[in-house]
C-alpha atoms as a PDB file:
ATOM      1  CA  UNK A   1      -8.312   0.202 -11.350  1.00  0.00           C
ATOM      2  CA  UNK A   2      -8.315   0.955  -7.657  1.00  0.00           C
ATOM      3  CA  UNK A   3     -10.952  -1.655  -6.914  1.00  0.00           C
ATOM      4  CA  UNK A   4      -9.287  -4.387  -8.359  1.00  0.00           C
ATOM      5  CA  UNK A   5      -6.895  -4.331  -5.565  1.00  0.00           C
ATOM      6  CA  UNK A   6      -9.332  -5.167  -3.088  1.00  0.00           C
ATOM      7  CA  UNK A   7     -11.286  -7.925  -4.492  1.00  0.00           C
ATOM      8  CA  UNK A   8     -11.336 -11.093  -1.989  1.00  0.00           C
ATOM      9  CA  UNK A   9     -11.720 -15.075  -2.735  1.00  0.00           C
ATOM     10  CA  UNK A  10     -12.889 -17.924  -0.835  1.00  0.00           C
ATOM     11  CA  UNK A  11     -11.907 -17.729   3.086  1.00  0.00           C
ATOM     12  CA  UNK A  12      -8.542 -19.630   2.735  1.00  0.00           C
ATOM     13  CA  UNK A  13      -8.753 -19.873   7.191  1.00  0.00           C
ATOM     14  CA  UNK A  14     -11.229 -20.335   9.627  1.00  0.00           C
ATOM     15  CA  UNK A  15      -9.690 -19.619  13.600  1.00  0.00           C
ATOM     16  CA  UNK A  16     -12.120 -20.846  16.592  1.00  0.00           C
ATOM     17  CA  UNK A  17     -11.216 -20.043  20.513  1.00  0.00           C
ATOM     18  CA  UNK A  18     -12.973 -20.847  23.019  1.00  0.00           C
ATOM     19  CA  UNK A  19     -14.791 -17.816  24.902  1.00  0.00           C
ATOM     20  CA  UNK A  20     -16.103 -17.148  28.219  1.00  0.00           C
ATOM     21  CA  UNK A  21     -19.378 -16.515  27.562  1.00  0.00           C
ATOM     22  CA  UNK A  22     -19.709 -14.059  30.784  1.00  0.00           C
ATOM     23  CA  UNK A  23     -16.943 -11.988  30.284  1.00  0.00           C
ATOM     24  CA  UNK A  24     -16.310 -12.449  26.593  1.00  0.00           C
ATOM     25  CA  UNK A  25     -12.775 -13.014  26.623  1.00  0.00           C
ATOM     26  CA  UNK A  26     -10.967 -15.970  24.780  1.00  0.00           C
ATOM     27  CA  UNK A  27      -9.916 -19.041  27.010  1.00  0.00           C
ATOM     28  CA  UNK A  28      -6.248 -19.757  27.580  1.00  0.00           C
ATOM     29  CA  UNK A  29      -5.363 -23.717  27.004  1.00  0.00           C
ATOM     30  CA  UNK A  30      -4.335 -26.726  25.019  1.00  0.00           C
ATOM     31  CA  UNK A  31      -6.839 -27.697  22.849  1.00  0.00           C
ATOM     32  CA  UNK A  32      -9.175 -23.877  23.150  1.00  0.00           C
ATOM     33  CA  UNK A  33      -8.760 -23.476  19.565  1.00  0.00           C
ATOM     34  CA  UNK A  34      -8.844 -24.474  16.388  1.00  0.00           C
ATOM     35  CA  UNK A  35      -6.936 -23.753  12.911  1.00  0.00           C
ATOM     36  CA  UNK A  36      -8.898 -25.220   9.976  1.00  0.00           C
ATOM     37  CA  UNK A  37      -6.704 -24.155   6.793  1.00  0.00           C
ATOM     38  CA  UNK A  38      -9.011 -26.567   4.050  1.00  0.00           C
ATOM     39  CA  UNK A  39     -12.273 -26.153   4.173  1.00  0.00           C
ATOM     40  CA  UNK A  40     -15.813 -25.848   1.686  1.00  0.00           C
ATOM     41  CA  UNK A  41     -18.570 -24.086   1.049  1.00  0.00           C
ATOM     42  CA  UNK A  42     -17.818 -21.871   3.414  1.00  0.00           C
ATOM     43  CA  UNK A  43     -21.268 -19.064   4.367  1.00  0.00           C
ATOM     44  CA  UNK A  44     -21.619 -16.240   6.594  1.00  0.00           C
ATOM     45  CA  UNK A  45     -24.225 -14.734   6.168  1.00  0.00           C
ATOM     46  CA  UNK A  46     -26.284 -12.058   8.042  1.00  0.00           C
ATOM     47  CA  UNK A  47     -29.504 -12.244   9.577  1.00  0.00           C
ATOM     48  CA  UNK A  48     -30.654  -8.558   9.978  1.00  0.00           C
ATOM     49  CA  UNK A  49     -34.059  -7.008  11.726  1.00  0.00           C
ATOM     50  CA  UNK A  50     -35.891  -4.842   9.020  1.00  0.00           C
ATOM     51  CA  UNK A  51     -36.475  -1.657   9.808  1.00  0.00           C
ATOM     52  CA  UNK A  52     -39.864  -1.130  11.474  1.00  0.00           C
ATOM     53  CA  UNK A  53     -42.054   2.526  11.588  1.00  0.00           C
ATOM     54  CA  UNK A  54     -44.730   2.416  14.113  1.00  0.00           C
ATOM     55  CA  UNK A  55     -47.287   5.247  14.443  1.00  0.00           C
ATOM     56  CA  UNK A  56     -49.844   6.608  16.870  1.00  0.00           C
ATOM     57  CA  UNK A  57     -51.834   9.643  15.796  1.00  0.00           C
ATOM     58  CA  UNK A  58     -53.902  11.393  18.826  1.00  0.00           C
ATOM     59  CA  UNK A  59     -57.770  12.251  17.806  1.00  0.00           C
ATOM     60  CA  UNK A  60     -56.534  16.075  17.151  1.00  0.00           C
ATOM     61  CA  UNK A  61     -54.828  14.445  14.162  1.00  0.00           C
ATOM     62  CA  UNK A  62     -50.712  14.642  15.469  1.00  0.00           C
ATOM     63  CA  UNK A  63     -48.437  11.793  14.908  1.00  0.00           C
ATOM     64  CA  UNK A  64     -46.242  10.286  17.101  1.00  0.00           C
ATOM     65  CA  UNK A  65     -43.846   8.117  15.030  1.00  0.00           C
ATOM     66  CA  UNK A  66     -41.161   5.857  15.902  1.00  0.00           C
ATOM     67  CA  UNK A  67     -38.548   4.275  13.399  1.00  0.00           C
ATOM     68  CA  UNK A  68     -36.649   1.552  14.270  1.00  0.00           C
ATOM     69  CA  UNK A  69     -33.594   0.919  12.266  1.00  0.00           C
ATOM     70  CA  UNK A  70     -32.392  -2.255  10.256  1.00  0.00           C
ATOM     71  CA  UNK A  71     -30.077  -4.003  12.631  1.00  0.00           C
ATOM     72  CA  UNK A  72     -27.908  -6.487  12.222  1.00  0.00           C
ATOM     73  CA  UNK A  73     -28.725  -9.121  15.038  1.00  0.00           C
ATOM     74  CA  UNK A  74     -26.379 -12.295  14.315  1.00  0.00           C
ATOM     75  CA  UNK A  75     -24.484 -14.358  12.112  1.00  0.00           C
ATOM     76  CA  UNK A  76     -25.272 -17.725  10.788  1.00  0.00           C
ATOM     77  CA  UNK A  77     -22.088 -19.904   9.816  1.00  0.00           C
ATOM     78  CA  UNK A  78     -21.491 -23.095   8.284  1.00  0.00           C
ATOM     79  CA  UNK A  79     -18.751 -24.719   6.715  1.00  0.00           C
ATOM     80  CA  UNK A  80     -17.229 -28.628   5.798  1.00  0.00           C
ATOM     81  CA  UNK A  81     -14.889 -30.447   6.411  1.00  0.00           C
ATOM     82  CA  UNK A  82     -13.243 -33.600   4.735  1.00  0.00           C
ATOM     83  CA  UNK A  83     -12.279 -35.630   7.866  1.00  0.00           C
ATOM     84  CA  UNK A  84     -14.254 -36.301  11.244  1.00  0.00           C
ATOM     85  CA  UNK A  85     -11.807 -34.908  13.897  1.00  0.00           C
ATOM     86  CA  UNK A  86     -12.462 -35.989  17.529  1.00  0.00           C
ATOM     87  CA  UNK A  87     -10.801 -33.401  18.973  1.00  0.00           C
ATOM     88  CA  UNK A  88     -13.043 -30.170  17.050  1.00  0.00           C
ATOM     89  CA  UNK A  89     -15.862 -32.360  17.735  1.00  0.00           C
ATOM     90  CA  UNK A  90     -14.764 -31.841  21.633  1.00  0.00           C
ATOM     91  CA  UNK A  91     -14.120 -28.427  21.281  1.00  0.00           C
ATOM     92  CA  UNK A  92     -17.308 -27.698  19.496  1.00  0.00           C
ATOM     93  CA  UNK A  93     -19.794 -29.346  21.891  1.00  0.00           C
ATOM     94  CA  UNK A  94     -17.879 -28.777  24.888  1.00  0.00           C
ATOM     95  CA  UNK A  95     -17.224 -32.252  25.586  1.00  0.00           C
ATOM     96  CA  UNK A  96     -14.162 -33.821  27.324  1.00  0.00           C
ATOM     97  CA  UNK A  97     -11.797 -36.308  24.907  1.00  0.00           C
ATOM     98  CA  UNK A  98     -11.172 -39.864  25.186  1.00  0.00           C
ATOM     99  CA  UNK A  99      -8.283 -41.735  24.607  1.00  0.00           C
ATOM    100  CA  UNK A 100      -7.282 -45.373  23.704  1.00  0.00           C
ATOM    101  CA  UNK A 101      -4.899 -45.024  27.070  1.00  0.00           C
ATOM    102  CA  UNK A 102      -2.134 -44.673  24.517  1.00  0.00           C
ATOM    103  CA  UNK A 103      -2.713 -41.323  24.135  1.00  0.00           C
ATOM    104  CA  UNK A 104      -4.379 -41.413  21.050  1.00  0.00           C
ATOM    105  CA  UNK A 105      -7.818 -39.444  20.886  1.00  0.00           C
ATOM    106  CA  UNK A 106     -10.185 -42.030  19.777  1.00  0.00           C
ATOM    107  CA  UNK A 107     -13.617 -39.790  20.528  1.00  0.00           C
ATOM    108  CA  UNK A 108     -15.578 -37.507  23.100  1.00  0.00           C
ATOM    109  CA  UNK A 109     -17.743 -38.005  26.330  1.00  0.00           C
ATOM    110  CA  UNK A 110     -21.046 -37.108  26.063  1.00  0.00           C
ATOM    111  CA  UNK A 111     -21.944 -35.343  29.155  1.00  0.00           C
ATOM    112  CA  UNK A 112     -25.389 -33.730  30.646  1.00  0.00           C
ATOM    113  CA  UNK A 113     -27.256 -36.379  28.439  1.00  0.00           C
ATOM    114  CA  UNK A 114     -27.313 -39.872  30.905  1.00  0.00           C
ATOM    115  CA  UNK A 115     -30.733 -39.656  32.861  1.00  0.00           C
ATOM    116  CA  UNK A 116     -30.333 -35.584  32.805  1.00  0.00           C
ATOM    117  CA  UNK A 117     -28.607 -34.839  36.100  1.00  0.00           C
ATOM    118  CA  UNK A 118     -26.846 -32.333  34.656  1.00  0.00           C
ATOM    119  CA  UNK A 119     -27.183 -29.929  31.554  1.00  0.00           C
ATOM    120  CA  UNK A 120     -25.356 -30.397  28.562  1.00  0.00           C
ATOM    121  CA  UNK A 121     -22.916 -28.432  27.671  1.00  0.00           C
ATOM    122  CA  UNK A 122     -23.445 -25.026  25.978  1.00  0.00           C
ATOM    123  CA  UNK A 123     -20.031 -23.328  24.693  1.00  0.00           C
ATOM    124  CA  UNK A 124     -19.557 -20.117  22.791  1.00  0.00           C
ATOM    125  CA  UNK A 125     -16.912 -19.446  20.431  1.00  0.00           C
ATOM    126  CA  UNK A 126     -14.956 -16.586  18.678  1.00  0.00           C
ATOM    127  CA  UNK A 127     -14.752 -17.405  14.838  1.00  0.00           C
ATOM    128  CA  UNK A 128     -12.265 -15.779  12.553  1.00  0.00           C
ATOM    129  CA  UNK A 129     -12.602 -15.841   8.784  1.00  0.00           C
ATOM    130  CA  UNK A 130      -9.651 -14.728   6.402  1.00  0.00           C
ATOM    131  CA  UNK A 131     -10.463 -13.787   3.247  1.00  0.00           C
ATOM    132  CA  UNK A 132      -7.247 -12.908   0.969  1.00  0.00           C
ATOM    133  CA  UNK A 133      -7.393  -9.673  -0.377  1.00  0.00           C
ATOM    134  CA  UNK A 134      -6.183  -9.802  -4.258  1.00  0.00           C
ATOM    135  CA  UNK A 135      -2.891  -7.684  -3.979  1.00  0.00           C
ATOM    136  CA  UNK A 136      -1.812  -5.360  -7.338  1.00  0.00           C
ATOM    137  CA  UNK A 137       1.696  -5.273  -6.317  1.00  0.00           C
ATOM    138  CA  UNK A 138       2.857  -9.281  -5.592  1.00  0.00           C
ATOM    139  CA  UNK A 139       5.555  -8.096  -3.778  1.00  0.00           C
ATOM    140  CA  UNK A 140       3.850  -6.679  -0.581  1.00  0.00           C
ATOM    141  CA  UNK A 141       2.751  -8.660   2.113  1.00  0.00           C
ATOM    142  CA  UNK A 142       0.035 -11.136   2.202  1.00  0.00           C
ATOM    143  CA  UNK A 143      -3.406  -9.426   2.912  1.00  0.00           C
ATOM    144  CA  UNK A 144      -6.657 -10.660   4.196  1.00  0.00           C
ATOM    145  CA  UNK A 145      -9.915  -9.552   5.374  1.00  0.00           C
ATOM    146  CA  UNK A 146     -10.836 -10.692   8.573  1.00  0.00           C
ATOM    147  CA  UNK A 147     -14.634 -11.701   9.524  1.00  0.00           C
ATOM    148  CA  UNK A 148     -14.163 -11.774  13.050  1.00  0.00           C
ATOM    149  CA  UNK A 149     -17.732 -13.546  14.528  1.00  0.00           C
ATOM    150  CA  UNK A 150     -17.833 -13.557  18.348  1.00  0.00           C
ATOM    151  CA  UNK A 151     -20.586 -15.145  20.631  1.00  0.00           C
ATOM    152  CA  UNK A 152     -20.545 -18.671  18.430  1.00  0.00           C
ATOM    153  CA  UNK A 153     -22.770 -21.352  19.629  1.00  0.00           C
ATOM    154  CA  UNK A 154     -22.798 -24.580  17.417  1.00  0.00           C
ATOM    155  CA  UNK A 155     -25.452 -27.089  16.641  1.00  0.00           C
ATOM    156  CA  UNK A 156     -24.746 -31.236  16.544  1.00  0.00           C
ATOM    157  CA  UNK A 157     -22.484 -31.811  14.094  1.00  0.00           C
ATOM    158  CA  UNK A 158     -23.991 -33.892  10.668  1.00  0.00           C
ATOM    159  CA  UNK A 159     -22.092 -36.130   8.367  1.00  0.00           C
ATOM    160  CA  UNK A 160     -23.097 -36.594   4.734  1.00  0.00           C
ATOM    161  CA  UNK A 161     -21.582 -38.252   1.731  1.00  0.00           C
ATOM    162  CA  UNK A 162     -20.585 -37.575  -2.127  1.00  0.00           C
ATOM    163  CA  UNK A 163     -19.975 -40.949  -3.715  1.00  0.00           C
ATOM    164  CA  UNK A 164     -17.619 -43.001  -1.271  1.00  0.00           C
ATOM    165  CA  UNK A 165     -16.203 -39.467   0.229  1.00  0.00           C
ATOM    166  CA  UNK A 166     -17.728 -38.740   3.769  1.00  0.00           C
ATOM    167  CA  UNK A 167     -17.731 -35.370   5.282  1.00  0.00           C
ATOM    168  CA  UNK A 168     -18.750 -33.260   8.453  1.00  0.00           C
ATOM    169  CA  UNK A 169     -20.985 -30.255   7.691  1.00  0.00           C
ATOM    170  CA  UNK A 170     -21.000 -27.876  10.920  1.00  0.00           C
ATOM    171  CA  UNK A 171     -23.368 -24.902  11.180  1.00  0.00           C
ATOM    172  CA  UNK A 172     -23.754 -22.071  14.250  1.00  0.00           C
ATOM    173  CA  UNK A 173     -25.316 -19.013  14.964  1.00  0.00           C
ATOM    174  CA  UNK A 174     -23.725 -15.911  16.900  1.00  0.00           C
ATOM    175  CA  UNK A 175     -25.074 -14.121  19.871  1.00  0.00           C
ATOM    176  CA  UNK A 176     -24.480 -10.644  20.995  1.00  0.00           C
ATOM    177  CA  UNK A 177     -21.362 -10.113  23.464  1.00  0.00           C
ATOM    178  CA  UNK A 178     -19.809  -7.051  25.065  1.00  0.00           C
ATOM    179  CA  UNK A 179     -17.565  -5.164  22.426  1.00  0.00           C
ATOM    180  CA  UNK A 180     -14.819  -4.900  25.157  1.00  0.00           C
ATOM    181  CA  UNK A 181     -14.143  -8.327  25.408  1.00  0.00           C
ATOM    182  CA  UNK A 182     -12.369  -8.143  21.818  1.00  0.00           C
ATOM    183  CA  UNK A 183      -9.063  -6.294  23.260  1.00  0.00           C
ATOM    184  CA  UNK A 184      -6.444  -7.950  21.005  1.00  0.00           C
ATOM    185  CA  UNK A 185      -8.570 -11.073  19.806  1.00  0.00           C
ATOM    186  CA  UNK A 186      -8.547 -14.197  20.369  1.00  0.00           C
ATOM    187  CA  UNK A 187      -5.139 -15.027  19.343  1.00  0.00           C
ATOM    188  CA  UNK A 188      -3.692 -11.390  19.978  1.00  0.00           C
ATOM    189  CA  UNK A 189      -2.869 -10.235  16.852  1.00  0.00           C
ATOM    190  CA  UNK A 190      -5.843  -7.646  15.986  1.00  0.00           C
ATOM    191  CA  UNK A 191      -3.793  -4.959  15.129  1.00  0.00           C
ATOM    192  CA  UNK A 192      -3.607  -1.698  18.148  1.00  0.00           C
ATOM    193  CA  UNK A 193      -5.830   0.777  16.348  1.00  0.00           C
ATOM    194  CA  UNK A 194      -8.333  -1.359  15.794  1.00  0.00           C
ATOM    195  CA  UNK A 195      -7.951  -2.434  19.558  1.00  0.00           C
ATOM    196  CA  UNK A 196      -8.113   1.291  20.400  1.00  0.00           C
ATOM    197  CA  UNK A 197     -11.240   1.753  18.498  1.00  0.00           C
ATOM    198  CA  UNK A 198     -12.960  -0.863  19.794  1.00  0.00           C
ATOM    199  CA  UNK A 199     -12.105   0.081  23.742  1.00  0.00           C
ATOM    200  CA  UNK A 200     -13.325   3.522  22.830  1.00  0.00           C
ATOM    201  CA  UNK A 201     -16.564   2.190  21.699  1.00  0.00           C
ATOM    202  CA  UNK A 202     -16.899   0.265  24.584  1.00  0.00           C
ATOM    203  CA  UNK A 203     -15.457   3.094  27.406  1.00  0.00           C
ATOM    204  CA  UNK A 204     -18.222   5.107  25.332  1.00  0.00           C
ATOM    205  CA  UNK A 205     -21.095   2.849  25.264  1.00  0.00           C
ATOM    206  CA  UNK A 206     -20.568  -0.156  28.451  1.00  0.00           C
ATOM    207  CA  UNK A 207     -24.019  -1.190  27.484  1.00  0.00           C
ATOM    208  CA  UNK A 208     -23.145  -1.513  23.748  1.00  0.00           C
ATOM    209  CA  UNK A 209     -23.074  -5.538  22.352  1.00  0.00           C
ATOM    210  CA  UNK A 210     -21.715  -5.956  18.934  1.00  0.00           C
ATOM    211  CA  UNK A 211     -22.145  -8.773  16.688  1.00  0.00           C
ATOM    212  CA  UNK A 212     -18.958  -8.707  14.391  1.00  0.00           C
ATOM    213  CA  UNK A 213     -16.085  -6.277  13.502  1.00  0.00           C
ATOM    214  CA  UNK A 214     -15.087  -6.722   9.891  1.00  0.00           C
ATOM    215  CA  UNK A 215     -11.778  -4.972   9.041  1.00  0.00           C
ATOM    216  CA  UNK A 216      -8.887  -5.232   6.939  1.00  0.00           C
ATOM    217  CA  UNK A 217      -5.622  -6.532   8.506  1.00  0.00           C
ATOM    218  CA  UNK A 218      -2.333  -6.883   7.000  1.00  0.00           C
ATOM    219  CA  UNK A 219      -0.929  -9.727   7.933  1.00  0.00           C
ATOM    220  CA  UNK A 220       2.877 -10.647   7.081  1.00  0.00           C
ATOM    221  CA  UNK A 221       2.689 -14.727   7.495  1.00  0.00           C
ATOM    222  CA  UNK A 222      -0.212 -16.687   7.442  1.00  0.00           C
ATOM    223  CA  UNK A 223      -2.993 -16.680  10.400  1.00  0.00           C
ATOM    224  CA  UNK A 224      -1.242 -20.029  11.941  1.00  0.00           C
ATOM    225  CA  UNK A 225       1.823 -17.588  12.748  1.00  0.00           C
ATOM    226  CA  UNK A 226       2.375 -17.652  16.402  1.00  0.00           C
ATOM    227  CA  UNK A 227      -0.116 -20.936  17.216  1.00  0.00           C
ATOM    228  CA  UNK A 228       1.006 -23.460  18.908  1.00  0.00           C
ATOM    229  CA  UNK A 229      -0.603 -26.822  16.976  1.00  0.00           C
ATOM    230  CA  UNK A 230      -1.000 -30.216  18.745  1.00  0.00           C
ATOM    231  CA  UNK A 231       0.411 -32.871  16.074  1.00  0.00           C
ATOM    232  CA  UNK A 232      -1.994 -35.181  15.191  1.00  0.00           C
ATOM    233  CA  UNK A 233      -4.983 -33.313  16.282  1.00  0.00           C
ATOM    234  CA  UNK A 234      -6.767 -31.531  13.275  1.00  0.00           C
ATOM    235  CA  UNK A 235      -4.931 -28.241  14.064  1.00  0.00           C
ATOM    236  CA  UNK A 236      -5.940 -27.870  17.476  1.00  0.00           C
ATOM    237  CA  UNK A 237      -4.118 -24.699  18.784  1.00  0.00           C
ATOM    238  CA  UNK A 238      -3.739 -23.251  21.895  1.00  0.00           C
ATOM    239  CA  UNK A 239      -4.979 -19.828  22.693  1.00  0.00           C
ATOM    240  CA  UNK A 240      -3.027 -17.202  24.026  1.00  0.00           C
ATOM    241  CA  UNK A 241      -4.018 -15.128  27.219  1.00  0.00           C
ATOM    242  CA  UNK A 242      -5.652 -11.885  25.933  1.00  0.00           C
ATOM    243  CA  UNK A 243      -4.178  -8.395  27.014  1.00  0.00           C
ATOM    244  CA  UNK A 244      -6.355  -6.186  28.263  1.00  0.00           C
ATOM    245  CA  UNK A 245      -6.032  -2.854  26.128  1.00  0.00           C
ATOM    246  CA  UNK A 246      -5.820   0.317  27.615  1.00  0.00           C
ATOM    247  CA  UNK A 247      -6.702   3.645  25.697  1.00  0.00           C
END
C-alpha cells in the first residue's frame, strides 16, 4: 500500500527566475519571475549520454579499457499556455517591455536584432516543476515533488491554434551550472537539509556542475506562498535575494 502514497499527477506549477548565468544565483527584481499555475502538456524529459566502453589492447595481447558512464547531460522542457502574455514573453527572451504610456504592457523591444550592433539577448533561467504527491492521509499538508531545472535557455516562442482557441507553446533546454549556486533556490524556500546537502556537494567537488536536483518537499501552502505577483501581468513575481548557505 506504501506506494500508493507517493504516486504524483500532472505538474499543477511551473516557477521561472531569472539567473545569473556566471554565478548561478537567482536575480532579485520586479518582473525576474514567473508563476504559471494553468498550464498543458507539460514534458521534461531527459536527454542522457549512453554509456560508452573504449578499448586499446597492446600487441602482447593486454587491454586497456575505459568505461564511461551514462550521464545525464540536460533537460529539455516545454509546456503551453492559453494566453500570449507580454510580460513572460519579456522575461523569456530577455527583452525590455513596452507600454501604451498608461502603464499598460502592450509588448516587448526587440533588441540585438536592428542591423546587428549588438547581440541579442541570451538569458538563463531556473525552472521549478511541482508535481502533487497523492497523500493517504487528507489531513496532512499539501505535498509536491519538486523538478527543480537550473541553467534554462529558451527558444522563440510559437503560437498555434485548436479551432478558434490560440495558444503559446514554449520549449528550452538546460545547461550545466555550478551546484552551489542553488543555496535556498530561487525563491528561498528549498528546505535547509537539502541546502546543506547541496553546499556539501559543492565544498566537496567546486568543479562539480549539476543539471537538476529532484526531491521531495513538503510544502504547507501552495508554491505562490510568499511571491509577490504584479496584478495584471500573467503572474509575474518578484524574486527574492538568495541567502548564501553556510554548512
Amino acid at each position: 500500500m506504501a506506494e500508493r502514497c507517493v504516486k504524483i499527477g500532472c505538474p499543477e506549477y511551473l516557477r521561472i527566475a531569472l539567473m545569473d548565468a556566471c554565478t548561478g544565483e537567482s536575480i532579485d527584481g520586479a518582473g525576474n519571475g514567473a508563476l504559471i499555475p494553468c498550464s498543458r502538456n507539460v514534458t521534461a524529459e531527459k536527454v542522457i549520454r549512453d554509456e560508452e566502453v573504449s578499448e586499446f589492447v597492446s600487441d602482447c595481447g593486454y587491454p586497456d579499457r575505459y568505461v564511461q558512464d551514462a550521464q545525464l547531460q540536460a533537460y529539455n522542457l516545454s509546456f503551453e499556455l492559453s494566453s500570449w502574455s507580454p510580460e513572460l514573453e519579456a522575461l523569456l527572451n530577455g527583452n525590455p517591455l513596452l507600454d501604451n504610456g498608461s502603464g499598460v504592457n502592450v509588448g516587448y523591444v526587440e533588441e540585438g536584432n536592428v542591423g546587428c550592433s549588438a547581440a541579442a539577448p541570451d538569458p538563463r533561467f531556473f525552472v521549478e516543476l511541482f508535481y502533487r504527491i497523492r497523500q493517504c492521509d487528507p489531513g496532512s499538508s499539501v505535498a509536491y515533488k519538486r523538478l527543480l531545472v537550473p541553467g534554462m535557455r529558451f527558444k522563440p516562442s510559437e503560437n498555434d491554434k485548436e479551432g478558434q482557441i490560440g495558444f503559446m507553446r514554449y520549449s528550452g533546454s538546460s545547461e550545466p551550472m555550478l551546484t552551489s549556486g542553488i543555496n535556498y533556490g530561487p525563491y528561498n524556500d528549498v528546505s535547509q537539509s537539502i541546502a546543506a546537502d547541496l553546499n556539501a556537494l559543492a565544498t566537496a567537488n567546486p568543479n562539480h556542475t549539476t543539471i537538476a536536483v529532484p526531491f521531495v518537499d513538503e510544502l504547507v501552502t501552495d508554491p505562490s506562498s510568499g511571491l509577490t505577483l504584479a496584478a495584471n501581468t500573467c503572474y509575474m513575481a518578484t524574486v527574492p535575494v538568495q541567502t548564501p548557505f553556510e554548512a
